[in-house]
N, C-alpha and C. Protein backbone atom coordinates (compact mmCIF):
# COMPACT_ATOMS: atom_id res chain seq x y z
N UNK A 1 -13.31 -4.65 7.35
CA UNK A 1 -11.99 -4.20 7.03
C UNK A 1 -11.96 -3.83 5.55
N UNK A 2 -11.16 -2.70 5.01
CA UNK A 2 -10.94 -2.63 3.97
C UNK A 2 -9.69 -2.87 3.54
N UNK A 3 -9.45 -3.91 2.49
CA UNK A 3 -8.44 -4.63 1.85
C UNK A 3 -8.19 -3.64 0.78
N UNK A 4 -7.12 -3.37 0.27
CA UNK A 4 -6.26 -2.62 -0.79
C UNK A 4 -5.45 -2.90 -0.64
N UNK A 5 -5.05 -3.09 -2.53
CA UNK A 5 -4.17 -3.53 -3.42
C UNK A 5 -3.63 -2.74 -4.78
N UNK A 6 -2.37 -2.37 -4.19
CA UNK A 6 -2.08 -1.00 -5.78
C UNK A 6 -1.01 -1.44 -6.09
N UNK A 7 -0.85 -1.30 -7.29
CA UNK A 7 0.42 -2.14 -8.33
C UNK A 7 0.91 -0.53 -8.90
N UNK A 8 2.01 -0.31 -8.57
CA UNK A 8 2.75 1.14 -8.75
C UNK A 8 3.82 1.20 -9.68
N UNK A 9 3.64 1.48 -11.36
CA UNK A 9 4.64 1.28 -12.26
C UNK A 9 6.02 2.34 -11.93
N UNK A 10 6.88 2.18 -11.53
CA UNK A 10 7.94 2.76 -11.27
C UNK A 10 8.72 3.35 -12.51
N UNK A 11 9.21 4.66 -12.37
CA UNK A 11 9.89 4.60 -13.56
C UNK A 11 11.80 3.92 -13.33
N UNK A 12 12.18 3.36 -14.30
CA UNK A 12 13.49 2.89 -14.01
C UNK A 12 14.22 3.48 -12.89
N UNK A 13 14.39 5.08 -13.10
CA UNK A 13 15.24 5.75 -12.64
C UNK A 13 15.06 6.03 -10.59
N UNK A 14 13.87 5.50 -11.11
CA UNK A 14 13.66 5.38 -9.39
C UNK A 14 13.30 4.66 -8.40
N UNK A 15 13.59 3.33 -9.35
CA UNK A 15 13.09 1.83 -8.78
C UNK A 15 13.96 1.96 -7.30
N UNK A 16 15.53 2.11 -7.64
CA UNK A 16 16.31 1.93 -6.64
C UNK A 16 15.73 2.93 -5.08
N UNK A 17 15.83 4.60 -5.58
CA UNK A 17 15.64 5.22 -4.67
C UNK A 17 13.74 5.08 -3.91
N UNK A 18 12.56 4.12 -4.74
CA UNK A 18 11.58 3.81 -4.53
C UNK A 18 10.99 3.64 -2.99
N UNK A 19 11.68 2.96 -2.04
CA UNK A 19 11.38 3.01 -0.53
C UNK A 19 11.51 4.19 -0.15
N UNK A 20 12.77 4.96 -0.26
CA UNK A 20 12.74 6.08 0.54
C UNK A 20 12.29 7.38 -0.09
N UNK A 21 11.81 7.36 -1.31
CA UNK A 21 10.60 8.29 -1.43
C UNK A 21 9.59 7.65 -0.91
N UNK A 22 8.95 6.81 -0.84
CA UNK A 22 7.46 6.75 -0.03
C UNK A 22 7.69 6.61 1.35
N UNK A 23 8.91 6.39 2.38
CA UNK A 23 9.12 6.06 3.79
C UNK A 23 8.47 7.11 4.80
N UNK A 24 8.29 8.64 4.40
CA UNK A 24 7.75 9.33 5.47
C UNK A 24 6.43 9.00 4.76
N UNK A 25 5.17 8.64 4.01
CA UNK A 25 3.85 8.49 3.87
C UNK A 25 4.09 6.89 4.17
N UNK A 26 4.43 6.30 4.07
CA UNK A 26 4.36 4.69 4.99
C UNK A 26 4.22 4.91 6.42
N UNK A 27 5.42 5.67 6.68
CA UNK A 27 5.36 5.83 8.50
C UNK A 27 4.42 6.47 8.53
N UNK A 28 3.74 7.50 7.91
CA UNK A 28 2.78 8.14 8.88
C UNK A 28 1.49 7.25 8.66
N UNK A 29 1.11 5.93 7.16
CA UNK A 29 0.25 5.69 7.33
C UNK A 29 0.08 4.59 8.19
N UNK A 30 1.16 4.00 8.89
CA UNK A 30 1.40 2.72 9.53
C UNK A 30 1.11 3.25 10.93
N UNK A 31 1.19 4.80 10.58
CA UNK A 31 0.56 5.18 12.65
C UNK A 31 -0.84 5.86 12.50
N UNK A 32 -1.64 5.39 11.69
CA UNK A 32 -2.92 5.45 11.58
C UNK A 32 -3.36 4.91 12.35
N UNK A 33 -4.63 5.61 13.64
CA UNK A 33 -5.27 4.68 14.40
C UNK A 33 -6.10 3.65 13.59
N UNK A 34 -6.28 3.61 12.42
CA UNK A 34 -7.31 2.34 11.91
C UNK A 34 -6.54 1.57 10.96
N UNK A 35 -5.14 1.76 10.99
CA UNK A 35 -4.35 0.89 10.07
C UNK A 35 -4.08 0.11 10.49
N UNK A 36 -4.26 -1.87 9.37
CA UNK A 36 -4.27 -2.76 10.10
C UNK A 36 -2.84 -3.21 9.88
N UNK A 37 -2.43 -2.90 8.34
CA UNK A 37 -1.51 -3.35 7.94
C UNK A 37 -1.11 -2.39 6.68
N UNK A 38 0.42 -2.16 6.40
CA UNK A 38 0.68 -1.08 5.52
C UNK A 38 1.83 -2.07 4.38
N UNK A 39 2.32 -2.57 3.69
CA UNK A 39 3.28 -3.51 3.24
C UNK A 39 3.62 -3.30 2.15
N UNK A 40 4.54 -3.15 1.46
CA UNK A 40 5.23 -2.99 0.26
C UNK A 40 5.81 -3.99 -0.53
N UNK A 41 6.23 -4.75 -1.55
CA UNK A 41 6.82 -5.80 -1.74
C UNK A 41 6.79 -4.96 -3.96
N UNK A 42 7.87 -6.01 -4.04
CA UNK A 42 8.49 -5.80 -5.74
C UNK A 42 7.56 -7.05 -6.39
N UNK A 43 7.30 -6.80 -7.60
CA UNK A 43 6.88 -7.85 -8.00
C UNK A 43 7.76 -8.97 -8.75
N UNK A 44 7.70 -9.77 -9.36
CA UNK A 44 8.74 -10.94 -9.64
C UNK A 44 9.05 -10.87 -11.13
N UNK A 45 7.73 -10.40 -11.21
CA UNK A 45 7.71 -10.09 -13.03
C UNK A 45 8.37 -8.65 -13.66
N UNK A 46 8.08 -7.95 -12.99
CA UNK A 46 8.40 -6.32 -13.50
C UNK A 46 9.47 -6.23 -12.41
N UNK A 47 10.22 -6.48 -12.21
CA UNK A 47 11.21 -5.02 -11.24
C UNK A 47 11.03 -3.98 -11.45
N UNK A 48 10.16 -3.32 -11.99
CA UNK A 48 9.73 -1.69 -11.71
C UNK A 48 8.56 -1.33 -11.26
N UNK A 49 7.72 -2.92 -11.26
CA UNK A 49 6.29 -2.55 -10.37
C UNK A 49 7.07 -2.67 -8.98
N UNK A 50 6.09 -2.36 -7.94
CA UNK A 50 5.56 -2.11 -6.51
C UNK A 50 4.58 -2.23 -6.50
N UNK A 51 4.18 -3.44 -5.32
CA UNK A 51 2.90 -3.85 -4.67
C UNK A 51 3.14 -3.46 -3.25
N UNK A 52 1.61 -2.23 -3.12
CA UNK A 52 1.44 -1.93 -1.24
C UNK A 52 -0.20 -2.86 -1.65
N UNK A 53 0.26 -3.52 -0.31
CA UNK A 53 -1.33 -4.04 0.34
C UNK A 53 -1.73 -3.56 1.47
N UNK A 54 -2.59 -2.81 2.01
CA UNK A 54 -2.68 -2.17 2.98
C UNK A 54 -4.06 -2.85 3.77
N UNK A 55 -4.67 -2.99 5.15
CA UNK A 55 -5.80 -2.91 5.35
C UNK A 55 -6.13 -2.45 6.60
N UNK A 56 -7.17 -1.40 6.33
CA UNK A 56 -8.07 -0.56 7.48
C UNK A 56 -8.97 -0.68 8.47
N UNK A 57 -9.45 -0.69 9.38
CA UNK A 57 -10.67 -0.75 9.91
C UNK A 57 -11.54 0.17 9.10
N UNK A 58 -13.26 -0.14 8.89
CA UNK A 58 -14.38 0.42 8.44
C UNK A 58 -13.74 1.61 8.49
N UNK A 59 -13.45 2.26 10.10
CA UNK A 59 -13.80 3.52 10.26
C UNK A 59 -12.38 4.41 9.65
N UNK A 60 -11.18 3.59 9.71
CA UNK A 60 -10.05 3.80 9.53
C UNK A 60 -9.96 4.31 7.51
N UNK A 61 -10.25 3.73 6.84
CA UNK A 61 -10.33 4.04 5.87
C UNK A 61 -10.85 4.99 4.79
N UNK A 62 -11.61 5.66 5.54
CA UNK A 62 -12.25 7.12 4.92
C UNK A 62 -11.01 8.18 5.90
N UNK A 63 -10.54 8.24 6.68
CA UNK A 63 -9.76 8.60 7.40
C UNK A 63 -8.26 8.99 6.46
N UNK A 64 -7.82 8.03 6.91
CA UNK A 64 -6.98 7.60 5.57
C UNK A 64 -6.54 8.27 4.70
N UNK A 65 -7.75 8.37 3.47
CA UNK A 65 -7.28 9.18 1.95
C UNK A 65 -7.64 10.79 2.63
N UNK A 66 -8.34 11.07 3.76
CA UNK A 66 -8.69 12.77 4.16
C UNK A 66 -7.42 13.51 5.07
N UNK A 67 -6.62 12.30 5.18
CA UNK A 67 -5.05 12.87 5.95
C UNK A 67 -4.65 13.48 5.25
N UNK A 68 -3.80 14.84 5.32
CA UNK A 68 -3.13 15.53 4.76
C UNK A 68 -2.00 14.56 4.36
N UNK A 69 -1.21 13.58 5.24
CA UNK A 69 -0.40 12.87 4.31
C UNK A 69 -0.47 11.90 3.64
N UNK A 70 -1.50 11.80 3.20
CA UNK A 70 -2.12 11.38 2.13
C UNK A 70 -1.51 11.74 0.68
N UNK A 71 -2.34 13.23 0.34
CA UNK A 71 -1.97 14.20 -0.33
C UNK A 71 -0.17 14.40 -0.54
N UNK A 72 0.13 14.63 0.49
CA UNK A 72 1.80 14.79 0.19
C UNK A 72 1.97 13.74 0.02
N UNK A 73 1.87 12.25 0.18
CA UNK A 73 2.51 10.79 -0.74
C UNK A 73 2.29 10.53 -1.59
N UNK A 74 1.23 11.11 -2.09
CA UNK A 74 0.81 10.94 -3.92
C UNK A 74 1.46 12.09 -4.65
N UNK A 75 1.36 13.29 -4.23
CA UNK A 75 2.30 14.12 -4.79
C UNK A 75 3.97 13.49 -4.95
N UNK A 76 4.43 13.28 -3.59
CA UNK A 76 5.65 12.43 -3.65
C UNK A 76 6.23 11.56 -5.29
N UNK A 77 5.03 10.78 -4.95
CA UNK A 77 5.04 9.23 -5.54
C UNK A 77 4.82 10.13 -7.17
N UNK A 78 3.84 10.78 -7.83
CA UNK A 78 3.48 11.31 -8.90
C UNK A 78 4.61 11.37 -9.99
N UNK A 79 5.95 12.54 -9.77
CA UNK A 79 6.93 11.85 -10.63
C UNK A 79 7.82 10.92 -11.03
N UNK A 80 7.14 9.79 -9.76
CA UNK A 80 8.36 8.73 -10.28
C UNK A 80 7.53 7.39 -11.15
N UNK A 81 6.57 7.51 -11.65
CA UNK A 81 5.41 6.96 -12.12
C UNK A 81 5.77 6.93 -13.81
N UNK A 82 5.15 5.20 -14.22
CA UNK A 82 5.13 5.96 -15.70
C UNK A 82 3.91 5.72 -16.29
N UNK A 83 2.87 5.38 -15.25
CA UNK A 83 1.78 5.38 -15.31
C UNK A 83 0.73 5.72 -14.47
N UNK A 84 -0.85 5.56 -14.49
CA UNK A 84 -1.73 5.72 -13.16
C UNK A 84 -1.58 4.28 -12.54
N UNK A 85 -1.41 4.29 -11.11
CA UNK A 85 -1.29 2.80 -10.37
C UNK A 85 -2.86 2.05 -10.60
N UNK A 86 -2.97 1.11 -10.36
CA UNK A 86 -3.59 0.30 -10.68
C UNK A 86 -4.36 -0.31 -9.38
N UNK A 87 -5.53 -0.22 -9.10
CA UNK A 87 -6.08 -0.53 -7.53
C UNK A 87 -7.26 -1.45 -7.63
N UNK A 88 -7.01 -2.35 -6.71
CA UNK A 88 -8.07 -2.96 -5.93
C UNK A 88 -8.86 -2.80 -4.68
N UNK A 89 -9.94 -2.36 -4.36
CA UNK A 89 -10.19 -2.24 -3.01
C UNK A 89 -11.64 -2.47 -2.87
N UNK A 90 -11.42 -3.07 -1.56
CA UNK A 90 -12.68 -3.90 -1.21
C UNK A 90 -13.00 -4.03 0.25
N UNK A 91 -14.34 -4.30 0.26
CA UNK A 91 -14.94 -4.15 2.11
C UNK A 91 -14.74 -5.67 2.08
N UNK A 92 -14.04 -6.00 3.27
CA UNK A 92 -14.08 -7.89 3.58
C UNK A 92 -14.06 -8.09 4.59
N UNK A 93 -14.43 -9.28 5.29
CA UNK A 93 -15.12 -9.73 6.10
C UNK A 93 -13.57 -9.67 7.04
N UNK A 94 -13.50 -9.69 8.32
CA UNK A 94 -12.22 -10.42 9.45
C UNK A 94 -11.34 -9.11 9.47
N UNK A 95 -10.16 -8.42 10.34
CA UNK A 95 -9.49 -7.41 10.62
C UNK A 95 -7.82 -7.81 10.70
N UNK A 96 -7.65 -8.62 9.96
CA UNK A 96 -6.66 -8.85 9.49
C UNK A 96 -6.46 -9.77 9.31
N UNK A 97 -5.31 -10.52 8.87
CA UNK A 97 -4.61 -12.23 8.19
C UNK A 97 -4.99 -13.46 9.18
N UNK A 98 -5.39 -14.13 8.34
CA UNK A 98 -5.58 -15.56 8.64
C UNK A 98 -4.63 -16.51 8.02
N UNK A 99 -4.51 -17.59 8.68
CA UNK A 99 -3.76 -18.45 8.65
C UNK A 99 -4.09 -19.09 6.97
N UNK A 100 -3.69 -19.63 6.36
CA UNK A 100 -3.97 -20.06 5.00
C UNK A 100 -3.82 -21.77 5.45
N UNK A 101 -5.28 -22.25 5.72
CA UNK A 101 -5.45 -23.81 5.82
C UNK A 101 -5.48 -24.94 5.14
N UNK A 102 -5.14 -24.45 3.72
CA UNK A 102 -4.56 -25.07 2.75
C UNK A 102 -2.77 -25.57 3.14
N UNK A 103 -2.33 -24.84 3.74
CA UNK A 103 -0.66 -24.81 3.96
C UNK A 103 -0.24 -24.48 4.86
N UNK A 104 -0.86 -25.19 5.74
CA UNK A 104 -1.06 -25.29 7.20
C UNK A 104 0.16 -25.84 7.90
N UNK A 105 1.22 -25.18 7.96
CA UNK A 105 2.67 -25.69 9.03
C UNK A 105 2.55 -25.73 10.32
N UNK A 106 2.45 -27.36 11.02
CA UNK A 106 2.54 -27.53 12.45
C UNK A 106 3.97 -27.40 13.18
């Protein structure tokens, strides 16, 4: 599976309107046959970052960035930026979430 992690500096003016500029490149990447998981969340520290964690199957992930809507969500996303996003991505072992057995609720 490939795990990715992008931290997306927002500019003020578009923190608010922020979901529904990226909502048609979410939906189309959430109906990716190799998408495991597509997720968005604010961070606690910045209210103008955005964290997507996304993860692919092997085959799903070269797939992916060669979609045409691809291309149109980064264009999208491009002026509301006040910087380049910031990424993590990595090949890891399992095809999606595991239970965290540290904090294990019966």
């Amino acid at each position: 599976m490939y795990l990715i992690v992008v931290k997306f500096p927002v500019k003020p003016e578009s923190v608010d309107s922020w979901t529904e500029i990226v909502a048609d490149y979410t939906a189309a990447c959430r109906a990716e046959e190799g998408n495991l998981f597509f997720e968005w969340s604010r961070s606690l520290e910045n209210p103008s970052e955005f964290v997507l964690v996304e993860g692919f199957t092997d085959e799903g992930a070269t797939a992916h960035v060669q979609s045409p809507h691809f291309q149109q969500g980064i264009d999208a996303m491009r002026p509301h930026l006040t910087a380049t996003p910031r990424i993590v991505s990595r090949q890891v072992d399992g095809n999606g979430w595991d239970e965290m057995g540290e904090l294990k609720i019966d």
